[in-house]
N, C-alpha and C. Protein backbone atom coordinates (compact mmCIF):
# COMPACT_ATOMS: atom_id res chain seq x y z
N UNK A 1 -29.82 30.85 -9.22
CA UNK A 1 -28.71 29.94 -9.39
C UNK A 1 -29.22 28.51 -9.23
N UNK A 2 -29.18 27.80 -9.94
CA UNK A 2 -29.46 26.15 -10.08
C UNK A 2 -28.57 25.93 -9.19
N UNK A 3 -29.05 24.73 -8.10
CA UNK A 3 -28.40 23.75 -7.47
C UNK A 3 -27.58 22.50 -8.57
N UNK A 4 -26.59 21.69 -8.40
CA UNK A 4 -26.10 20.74 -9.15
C UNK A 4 -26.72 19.43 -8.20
N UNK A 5 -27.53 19.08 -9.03
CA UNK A 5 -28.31 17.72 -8.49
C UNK A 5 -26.91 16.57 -7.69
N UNK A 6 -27.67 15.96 -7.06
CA UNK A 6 -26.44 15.33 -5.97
C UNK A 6 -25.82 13.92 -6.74
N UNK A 7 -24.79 13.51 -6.53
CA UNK A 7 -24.24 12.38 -7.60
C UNK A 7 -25.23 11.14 -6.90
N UNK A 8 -25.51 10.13 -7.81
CA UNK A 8 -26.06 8.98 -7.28
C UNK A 8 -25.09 8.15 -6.83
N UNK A 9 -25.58 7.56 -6.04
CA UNK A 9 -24.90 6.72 -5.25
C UNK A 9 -24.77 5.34 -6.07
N UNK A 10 -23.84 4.44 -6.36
CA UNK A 10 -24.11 3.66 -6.73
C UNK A 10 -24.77 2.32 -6.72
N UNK A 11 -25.26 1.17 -7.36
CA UNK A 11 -26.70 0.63 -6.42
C UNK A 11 -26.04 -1.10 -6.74
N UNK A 12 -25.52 -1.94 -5.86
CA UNK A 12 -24.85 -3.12 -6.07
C UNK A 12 -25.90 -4.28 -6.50
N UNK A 13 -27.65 -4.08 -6.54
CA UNK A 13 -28.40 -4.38 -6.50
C UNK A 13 -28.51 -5.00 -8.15
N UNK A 14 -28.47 -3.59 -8.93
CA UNK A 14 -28.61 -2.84 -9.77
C UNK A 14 -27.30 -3.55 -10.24
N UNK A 15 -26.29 -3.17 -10.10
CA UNK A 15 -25.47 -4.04 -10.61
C UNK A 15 -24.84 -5.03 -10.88
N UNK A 16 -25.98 -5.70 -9.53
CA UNK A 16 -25.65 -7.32 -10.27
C UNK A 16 -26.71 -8.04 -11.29
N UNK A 17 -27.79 -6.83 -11.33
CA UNK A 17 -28.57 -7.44 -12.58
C UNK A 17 -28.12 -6.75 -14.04
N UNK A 18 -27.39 -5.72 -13.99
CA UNK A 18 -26.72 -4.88 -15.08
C UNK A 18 -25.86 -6.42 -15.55
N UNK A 19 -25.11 -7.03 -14.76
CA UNK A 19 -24.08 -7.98 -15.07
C UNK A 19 -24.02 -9.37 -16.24
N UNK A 20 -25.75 -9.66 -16.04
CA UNK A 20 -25.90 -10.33 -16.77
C UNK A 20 -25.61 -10.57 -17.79
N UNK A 21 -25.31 -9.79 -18.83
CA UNK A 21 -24.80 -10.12 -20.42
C UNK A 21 -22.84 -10.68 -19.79
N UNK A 22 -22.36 -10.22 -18.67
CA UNK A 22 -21.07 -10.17 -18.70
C UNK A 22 -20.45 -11.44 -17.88
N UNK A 23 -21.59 -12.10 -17.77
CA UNK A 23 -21.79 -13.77 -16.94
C UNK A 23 -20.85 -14.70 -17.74
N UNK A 24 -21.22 -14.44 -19.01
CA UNK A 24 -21.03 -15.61 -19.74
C UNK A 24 -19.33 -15.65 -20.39
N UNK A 25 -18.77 -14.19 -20.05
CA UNK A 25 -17.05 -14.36 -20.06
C UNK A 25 -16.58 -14.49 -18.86
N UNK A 26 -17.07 -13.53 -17.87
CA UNK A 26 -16.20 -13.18 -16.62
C UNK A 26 -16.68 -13.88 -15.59
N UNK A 27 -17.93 -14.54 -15.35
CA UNK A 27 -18.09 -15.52 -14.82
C UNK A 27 -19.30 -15.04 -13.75
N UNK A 28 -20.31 -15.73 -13.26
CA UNK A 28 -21.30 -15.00 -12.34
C UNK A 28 -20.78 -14.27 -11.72
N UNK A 29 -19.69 -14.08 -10.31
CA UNK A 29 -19.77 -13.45 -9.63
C UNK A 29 -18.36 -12.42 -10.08
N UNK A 30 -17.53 -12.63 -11.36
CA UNK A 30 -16.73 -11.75 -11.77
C UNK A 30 -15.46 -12.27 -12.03
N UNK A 31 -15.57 -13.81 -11.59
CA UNK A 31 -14.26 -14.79 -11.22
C UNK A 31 -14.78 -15.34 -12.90
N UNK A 32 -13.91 -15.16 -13.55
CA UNK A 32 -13.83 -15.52 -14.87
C UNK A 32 -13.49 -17.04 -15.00
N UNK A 33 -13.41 -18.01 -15.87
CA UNK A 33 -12.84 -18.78 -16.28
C UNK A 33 -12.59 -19.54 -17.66
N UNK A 34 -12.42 -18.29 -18.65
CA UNK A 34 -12.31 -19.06 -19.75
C UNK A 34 -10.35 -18.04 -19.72
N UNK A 35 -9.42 -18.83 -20.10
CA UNK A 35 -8.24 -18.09 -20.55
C UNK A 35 -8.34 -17.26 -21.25
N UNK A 36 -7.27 -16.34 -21.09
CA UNK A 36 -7.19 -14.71 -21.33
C UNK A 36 -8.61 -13.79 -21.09
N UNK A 37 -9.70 -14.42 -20.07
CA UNK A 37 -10.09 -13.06 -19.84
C UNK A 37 -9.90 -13.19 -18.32
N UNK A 38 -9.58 -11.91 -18.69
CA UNK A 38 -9.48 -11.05 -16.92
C UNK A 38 -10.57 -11.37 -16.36
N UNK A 39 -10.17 -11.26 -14.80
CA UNK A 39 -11.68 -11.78 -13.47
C UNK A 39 -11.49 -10.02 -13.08
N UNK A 40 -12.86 -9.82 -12.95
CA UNK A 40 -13.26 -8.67 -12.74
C UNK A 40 -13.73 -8.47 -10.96
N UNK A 41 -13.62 -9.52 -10.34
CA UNK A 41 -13.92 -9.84 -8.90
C UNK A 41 -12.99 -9.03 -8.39
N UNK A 42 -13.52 -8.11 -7.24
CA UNK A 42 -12.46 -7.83 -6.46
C UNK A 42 -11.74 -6.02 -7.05
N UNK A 43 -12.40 -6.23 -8.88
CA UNK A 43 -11.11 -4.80 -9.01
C UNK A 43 -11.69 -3.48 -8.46
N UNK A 44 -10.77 -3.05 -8.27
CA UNK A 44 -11.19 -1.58 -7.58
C UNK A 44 -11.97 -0.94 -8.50
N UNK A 45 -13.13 -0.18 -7.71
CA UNK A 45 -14.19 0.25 -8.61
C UNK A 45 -13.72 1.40 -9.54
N UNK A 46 -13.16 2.32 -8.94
CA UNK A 46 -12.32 3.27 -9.97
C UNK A 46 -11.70 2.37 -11.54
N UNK A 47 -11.38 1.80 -11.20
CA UNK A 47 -10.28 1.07 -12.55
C UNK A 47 -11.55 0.59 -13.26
N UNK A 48 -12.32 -0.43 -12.82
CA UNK A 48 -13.59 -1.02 -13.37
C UNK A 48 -14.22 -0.07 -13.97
N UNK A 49 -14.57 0.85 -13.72
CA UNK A 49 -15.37 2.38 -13.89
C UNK A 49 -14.50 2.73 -15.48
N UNK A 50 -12.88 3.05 -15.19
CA UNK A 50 -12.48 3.94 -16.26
C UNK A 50 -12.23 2.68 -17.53
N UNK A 51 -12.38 1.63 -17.09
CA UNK A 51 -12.18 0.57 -18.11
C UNK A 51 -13.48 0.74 -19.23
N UNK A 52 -14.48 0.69 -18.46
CA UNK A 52 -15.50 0.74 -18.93
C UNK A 52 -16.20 2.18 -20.36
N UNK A 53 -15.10 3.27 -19.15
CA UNK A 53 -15.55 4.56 -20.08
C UNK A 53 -14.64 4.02 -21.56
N UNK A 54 -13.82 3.87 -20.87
CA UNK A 54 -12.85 3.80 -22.61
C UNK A 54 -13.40 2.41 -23.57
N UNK A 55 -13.91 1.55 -23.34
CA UNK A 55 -14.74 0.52 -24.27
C UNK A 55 -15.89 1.53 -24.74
N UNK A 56 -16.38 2.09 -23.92
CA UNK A 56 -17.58 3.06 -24.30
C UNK A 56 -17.00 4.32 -25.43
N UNK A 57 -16.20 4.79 -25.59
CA UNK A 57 -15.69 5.95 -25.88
C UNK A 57 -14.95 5.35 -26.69
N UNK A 58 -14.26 4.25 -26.64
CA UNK A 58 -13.46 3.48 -27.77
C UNK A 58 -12.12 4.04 -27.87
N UNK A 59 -11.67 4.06 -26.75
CA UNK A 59 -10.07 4.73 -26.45
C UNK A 59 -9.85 3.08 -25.91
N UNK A 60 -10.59 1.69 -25.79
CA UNK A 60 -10.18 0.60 -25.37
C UNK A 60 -11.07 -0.27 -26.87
N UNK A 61 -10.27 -0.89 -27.17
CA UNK A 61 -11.00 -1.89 -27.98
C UNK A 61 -10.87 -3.65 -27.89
N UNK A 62 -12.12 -4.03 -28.15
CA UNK A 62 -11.99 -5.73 -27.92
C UNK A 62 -13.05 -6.13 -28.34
N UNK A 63 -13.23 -7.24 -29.21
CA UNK A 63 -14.65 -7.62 -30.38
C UNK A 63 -15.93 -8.11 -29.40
N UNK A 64 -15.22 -8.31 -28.16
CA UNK A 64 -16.90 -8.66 -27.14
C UNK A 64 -16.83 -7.40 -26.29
N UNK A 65 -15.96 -6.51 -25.70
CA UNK A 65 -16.33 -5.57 -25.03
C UNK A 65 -17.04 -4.26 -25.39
N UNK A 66 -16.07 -3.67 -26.40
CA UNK A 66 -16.44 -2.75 -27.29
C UNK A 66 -18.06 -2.65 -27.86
N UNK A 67 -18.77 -3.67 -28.38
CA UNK A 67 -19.87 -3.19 -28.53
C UNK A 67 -20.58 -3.26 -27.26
N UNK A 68 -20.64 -3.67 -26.08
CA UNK A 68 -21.77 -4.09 -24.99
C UNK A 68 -20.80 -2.81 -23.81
N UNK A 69 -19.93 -2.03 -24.21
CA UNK A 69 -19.40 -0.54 -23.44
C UNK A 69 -20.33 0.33 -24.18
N UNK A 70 -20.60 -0.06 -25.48
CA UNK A 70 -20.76 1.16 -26.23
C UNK A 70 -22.37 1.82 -25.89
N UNK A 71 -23.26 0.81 -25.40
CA UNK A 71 -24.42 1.20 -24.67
C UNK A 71 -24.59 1.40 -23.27
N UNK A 72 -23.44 1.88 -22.06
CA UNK A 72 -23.37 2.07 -20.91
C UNK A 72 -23.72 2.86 -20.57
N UNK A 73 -24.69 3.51 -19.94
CA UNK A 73 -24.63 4.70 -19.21
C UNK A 73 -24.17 5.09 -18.20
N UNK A 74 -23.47 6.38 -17.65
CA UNK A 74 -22.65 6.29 -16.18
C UNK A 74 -23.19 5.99 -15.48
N UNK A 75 -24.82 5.40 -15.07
CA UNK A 75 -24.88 4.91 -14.03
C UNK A 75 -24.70 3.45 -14.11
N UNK A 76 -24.85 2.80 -15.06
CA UNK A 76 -24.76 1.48 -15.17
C UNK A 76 -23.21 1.28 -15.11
N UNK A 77 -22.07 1.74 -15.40
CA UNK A 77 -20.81 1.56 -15.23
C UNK A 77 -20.94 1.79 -14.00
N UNK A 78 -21.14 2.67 -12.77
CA UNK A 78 -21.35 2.56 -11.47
C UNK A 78 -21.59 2.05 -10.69
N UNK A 79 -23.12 1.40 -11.00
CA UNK A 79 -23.60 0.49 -10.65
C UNK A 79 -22.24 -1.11 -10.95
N UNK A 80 -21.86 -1.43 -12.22
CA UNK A 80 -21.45 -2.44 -12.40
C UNK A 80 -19.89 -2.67 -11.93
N UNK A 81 -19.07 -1.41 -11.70
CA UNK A 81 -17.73 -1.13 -10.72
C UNK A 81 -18.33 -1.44 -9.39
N UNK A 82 -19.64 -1.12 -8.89
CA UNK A 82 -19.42 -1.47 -7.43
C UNK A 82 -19.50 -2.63 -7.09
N UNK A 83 -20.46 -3.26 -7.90
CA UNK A 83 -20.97 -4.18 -8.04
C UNK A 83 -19.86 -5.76 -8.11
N UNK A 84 -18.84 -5.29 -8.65
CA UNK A 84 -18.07 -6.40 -9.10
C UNK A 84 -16.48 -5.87 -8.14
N UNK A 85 -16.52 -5.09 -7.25
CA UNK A 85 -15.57 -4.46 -6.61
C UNK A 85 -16.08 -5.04 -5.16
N UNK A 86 -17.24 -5.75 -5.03
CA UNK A 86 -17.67 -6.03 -3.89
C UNK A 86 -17.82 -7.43 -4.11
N UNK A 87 -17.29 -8.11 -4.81
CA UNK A 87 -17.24 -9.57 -5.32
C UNK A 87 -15.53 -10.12 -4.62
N UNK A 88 -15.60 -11.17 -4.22
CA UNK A 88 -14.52 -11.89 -3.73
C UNK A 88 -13.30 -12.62 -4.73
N UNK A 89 -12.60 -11.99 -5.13
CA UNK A 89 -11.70 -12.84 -6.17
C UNK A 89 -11.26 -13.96 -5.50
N UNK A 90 -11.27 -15.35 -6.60
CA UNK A 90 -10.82 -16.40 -6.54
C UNK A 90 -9.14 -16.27 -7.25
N UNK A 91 -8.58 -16.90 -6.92
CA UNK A 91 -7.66 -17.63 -7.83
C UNK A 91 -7.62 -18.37 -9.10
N UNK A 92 -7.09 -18.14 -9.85
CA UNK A 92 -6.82 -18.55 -11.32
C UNK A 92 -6.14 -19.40 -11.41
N UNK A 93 -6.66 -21.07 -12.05
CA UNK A 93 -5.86 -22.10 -11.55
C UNK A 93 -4.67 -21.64 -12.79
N UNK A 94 -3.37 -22.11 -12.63
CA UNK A 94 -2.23 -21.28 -13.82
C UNK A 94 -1.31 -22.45 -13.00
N UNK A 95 -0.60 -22.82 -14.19
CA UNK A 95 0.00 -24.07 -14.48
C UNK A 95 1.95 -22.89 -14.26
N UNK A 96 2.11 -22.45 -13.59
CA UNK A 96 3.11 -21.38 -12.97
C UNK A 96 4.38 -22.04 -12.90
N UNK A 97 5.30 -21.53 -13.28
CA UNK A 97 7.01 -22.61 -13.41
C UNK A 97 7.72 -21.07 -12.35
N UNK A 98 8.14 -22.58 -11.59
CA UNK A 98 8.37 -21.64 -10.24
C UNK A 98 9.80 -20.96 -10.62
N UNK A 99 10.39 -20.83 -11.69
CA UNK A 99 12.00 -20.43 -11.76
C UNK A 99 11.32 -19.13 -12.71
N UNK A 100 10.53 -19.29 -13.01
CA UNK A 100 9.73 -17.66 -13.79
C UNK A 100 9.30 -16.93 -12.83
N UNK A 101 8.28 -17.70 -12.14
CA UNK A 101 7.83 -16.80 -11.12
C UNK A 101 8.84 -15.79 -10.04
N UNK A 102 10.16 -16.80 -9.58
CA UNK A 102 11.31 -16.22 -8.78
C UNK A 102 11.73 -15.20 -9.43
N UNK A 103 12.15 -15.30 -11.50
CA UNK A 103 12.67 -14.17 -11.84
C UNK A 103 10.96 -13.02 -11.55
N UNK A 104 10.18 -13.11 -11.73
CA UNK A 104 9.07 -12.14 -11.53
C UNK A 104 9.45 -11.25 -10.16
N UNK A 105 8.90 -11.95 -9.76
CA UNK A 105 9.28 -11.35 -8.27
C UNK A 105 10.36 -10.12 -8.43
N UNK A 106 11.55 -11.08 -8.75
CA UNK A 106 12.46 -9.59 -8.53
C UNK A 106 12.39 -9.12 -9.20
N UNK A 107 12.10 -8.86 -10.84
CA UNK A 107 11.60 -7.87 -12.05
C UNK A 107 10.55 -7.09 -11.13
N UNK A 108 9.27 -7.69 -10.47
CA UNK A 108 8.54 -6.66 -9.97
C UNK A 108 9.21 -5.80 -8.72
N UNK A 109 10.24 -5.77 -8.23
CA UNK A 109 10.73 -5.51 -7.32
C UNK A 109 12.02 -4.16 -7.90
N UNK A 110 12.02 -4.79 -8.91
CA UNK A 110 13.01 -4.13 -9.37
C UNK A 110 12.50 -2.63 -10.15
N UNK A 111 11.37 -3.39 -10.70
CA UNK A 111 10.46 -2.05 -11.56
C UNK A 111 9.54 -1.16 -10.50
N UNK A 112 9.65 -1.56 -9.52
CA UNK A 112 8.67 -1.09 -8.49
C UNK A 112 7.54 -1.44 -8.50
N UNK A 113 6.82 -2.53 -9.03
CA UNK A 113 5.48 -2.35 -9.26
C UNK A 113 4.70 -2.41 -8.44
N UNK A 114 5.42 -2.53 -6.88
CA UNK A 114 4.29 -2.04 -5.85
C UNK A 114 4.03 -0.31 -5.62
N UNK A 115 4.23 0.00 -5.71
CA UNK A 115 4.78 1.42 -5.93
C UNK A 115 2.49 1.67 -6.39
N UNK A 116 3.21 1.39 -7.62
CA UNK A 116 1.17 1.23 -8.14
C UNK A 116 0.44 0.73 -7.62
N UNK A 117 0.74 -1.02 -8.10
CA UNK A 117 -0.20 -2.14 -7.85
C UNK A 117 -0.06 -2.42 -6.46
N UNK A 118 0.32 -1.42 -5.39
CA UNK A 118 0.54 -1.99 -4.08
C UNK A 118 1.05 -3.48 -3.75
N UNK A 119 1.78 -3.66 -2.17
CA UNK A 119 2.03 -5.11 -1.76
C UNK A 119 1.24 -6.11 -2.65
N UNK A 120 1.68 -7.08 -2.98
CA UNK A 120 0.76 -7.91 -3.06
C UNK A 120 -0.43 -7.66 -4.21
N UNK A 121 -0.02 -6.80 -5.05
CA UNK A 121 -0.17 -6.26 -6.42
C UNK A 121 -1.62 -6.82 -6.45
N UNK A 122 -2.21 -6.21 -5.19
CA UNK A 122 -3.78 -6.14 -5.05
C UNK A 122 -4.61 -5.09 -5.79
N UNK A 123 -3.71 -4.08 -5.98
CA UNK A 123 -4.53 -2.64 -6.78
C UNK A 123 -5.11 -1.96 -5.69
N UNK A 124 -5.68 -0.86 -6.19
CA UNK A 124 -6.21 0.50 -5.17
C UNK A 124 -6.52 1.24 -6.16
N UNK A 125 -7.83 2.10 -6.39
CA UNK A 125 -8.40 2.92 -6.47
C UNK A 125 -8.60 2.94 -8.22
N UNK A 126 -7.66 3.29 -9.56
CA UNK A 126 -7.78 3.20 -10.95
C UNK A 126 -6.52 2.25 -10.95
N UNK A 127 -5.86 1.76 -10.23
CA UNK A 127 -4.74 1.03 -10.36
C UNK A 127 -4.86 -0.67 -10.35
N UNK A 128 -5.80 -1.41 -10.94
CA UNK A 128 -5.79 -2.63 -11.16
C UNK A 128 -5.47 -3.68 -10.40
N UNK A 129 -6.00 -4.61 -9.64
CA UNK A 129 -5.54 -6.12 -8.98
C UNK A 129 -4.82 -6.67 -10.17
N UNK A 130 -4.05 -7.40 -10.05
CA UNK A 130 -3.18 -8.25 -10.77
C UNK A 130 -2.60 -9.55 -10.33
N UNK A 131 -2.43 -9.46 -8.48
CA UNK A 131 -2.78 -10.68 -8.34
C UNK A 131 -3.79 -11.86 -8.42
N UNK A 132 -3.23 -13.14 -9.20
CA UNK A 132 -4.01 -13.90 -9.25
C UNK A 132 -4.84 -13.92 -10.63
N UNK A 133 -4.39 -13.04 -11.30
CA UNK A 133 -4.91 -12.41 -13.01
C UNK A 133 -4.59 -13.95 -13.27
N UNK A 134 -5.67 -14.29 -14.54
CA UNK A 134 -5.13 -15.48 -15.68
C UNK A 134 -4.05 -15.40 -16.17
N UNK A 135 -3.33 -16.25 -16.13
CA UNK A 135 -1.97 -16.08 -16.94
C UNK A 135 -1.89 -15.91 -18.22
N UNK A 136 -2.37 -16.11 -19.17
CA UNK A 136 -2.39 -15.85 -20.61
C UNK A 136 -3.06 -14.30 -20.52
N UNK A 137 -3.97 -13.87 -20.16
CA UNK A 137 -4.14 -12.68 -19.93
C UNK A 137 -3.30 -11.57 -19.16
N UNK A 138 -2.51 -11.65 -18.87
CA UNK A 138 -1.26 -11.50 -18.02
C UNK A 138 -0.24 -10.91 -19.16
N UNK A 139 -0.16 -11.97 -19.52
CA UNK A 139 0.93 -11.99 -20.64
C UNK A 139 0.47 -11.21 -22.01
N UNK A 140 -1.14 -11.18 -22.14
CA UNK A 140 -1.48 -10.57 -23.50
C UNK A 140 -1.24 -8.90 -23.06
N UNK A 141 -1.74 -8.74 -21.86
CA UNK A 141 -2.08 -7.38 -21.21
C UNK A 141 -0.59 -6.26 -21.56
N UNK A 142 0.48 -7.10 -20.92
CA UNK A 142 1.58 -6.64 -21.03
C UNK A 142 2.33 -6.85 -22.62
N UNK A 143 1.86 -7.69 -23.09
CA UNK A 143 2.45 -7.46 -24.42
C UNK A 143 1.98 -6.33 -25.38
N UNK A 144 0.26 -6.53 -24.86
CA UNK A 144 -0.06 -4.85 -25.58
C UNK A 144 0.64 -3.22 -25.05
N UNK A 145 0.58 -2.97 -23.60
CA UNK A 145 1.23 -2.25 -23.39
C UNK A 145 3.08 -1.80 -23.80
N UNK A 146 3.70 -3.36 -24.68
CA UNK A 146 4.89 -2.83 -24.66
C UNK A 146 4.89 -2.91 -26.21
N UNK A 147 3.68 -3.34 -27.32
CA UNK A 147 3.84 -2.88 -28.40
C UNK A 147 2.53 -1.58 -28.36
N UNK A 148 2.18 -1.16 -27.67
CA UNK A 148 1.57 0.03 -27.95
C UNK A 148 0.03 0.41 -28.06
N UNK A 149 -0.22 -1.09 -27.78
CA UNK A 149 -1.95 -1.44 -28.53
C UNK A 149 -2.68 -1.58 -27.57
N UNK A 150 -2.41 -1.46 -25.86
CA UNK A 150 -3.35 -1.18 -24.88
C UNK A 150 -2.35 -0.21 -24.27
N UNK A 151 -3.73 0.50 -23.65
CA UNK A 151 -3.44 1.88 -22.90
C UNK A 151 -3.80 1.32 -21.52
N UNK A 152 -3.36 2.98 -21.34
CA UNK A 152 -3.67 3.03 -19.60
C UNK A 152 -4.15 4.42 -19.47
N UNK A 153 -4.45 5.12 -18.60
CA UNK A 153 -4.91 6.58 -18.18
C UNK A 153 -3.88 7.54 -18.40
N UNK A 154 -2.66 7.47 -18.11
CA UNK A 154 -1.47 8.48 -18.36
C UNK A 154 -0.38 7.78 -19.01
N UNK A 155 -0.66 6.57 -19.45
CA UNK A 155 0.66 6.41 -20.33
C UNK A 155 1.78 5.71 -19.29
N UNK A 156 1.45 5.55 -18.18
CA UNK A 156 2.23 5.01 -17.04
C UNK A 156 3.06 3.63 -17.38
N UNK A 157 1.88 2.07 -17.77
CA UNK A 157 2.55 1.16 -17.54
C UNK A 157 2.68 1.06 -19.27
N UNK A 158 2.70 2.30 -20.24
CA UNK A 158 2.74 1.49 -21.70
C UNK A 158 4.83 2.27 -21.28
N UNK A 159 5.10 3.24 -20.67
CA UNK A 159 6.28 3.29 -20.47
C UNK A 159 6.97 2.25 -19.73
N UNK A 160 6.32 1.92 -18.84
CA UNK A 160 6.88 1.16 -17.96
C UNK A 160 7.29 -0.45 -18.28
N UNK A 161 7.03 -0.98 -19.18
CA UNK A 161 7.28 -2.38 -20.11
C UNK A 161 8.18 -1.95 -21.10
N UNK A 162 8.27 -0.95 -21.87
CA UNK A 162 9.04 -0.58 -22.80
C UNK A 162 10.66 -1.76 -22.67
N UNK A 163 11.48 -1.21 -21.46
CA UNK A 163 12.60 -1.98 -21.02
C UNK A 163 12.49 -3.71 -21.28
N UNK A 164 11.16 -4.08 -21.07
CA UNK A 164 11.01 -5.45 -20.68
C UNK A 164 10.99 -6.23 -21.57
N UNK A 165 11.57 -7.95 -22.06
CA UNK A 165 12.08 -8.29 -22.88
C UNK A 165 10.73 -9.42 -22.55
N UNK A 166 10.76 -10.13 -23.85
CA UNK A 166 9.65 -10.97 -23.94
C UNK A 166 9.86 -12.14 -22.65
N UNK A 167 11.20 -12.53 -22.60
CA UNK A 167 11.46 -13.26 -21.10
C UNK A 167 10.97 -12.06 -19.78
N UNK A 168 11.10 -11.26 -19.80
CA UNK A 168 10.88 -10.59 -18.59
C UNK A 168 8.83 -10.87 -18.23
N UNK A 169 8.57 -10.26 -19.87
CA UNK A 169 6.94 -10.46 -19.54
C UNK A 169 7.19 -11.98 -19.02
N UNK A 170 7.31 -12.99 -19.74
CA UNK A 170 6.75 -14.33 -19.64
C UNK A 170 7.49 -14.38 -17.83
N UNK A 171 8.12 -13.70 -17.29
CA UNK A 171 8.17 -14.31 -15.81
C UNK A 171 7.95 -13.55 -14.83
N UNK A 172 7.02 -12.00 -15.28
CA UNK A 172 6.12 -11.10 -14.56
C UNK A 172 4.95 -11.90 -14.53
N UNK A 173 4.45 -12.36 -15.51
CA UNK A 173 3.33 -13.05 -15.67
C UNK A 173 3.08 -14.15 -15.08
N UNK A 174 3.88 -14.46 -14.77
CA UNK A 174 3.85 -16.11 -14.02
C UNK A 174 4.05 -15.62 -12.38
N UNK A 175 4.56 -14.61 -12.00
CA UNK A 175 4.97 -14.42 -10.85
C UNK A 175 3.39 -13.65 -10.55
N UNK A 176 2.72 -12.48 -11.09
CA UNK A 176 1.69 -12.22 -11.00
C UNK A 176 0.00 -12.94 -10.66
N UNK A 177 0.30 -13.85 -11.93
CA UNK A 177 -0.51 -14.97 -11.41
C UNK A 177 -0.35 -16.13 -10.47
N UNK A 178 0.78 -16.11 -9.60
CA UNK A 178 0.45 -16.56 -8.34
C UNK A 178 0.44 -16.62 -7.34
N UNK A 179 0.29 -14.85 -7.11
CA UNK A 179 -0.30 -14.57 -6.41
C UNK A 179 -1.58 -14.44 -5.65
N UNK A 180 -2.10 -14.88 -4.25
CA UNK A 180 -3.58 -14.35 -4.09
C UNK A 180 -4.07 -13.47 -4.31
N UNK A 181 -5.21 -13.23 -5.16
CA UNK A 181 -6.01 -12.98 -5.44
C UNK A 181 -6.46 -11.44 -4.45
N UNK A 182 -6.63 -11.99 -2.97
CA UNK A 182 -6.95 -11.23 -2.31
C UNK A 182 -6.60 -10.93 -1.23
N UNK A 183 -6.75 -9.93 -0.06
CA UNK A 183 -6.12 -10.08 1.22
C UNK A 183 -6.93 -10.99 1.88
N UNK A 184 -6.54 -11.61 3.48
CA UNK A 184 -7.44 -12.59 4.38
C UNK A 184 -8.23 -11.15 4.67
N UNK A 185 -9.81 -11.48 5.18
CA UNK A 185 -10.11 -10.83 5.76
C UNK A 185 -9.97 -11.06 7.42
């Protein structure tokens, strides 16, 4: 009977030199700053991980991700989830209109979205940080999920926007992004 060789551990070393091609959108340490792309600082390595399989596998598509997933190997997605899951998210400077953000709040309150994205819509485990997301990315994220053109793992948040009216995104989005980023340590 063959033993099943032991899973590798993943190597943060390793993945911050894997990172390099991904410097030049998301930013050295994962804190992005060009609008609409997501900061990868901070996300839970699970989510980072399955993001990655589906650019690779092409169940996710995007004209800079899609080809540079499509040569990943699982250890380099490993390596590059831990890697950027052990990075400190900054804040996203976002120009935020505080009468959007108030309706946010209670839209997220109302939809539950701590429920997923936990308090403080920090994320946990395949479930995404969202505080502190770019705002235009915010807003693209959720507009794909409520016309159909980004996924998720079970179909969760492409149901879950369905209800939501283009005012609702535009003041989830604003309420999302300004939030911190991260907990104090």
């Amino acid at each position: 009977m063959a033993a099943a060789a032991p899973a590798r551990a993943a190597d943060l070393e390793a993945g911050s030199r894997k990172s390099e091609p991904c410097k030049a959108c998301h930013g050295a340490d994962g804190n992005a700053s060009i609008p609409g792309t997501p900061s990868v600082a901070g996300q839970p390595v699970y989510f980072t991980h399955w993001q990655l399989i589906k650019f690779r596998d092409g169940r996710r598509k995007d004209p800079q991700m899609t080809p540079f997933g499509a040569n990943l190997t699982d250890a380099d997605m490993a390596d590059l989830a831990a890697f950027y899951a052990a990075q400190r998210p900054t804040p996203r400077p976002a120009a935020t209109d505080p009468s959007k953000v108030a309706a946010g709040r209670e839209l997220a309150q109302q939809h539950h979205c701590v429920s997923c994205h936990r308090p403080g819509l920090v994320g946990h485990e395949q479930i995404p940080r969202l505080a502190g997301q770019d705002l235009a990315y915010l807003v693209k994220i959720l507009r794909g999920f409520k016309a159909q053109t980004a996924g998720d793992l079970d179909g969760t948040m492409t149901t879950a926007v369905q209800p939501l009216s283009e005012a609702d995104i535009e003041n989830l989005a604003h309420y999302m992004a300004s939030l911190p980023p991260a907990q104090p340590r």
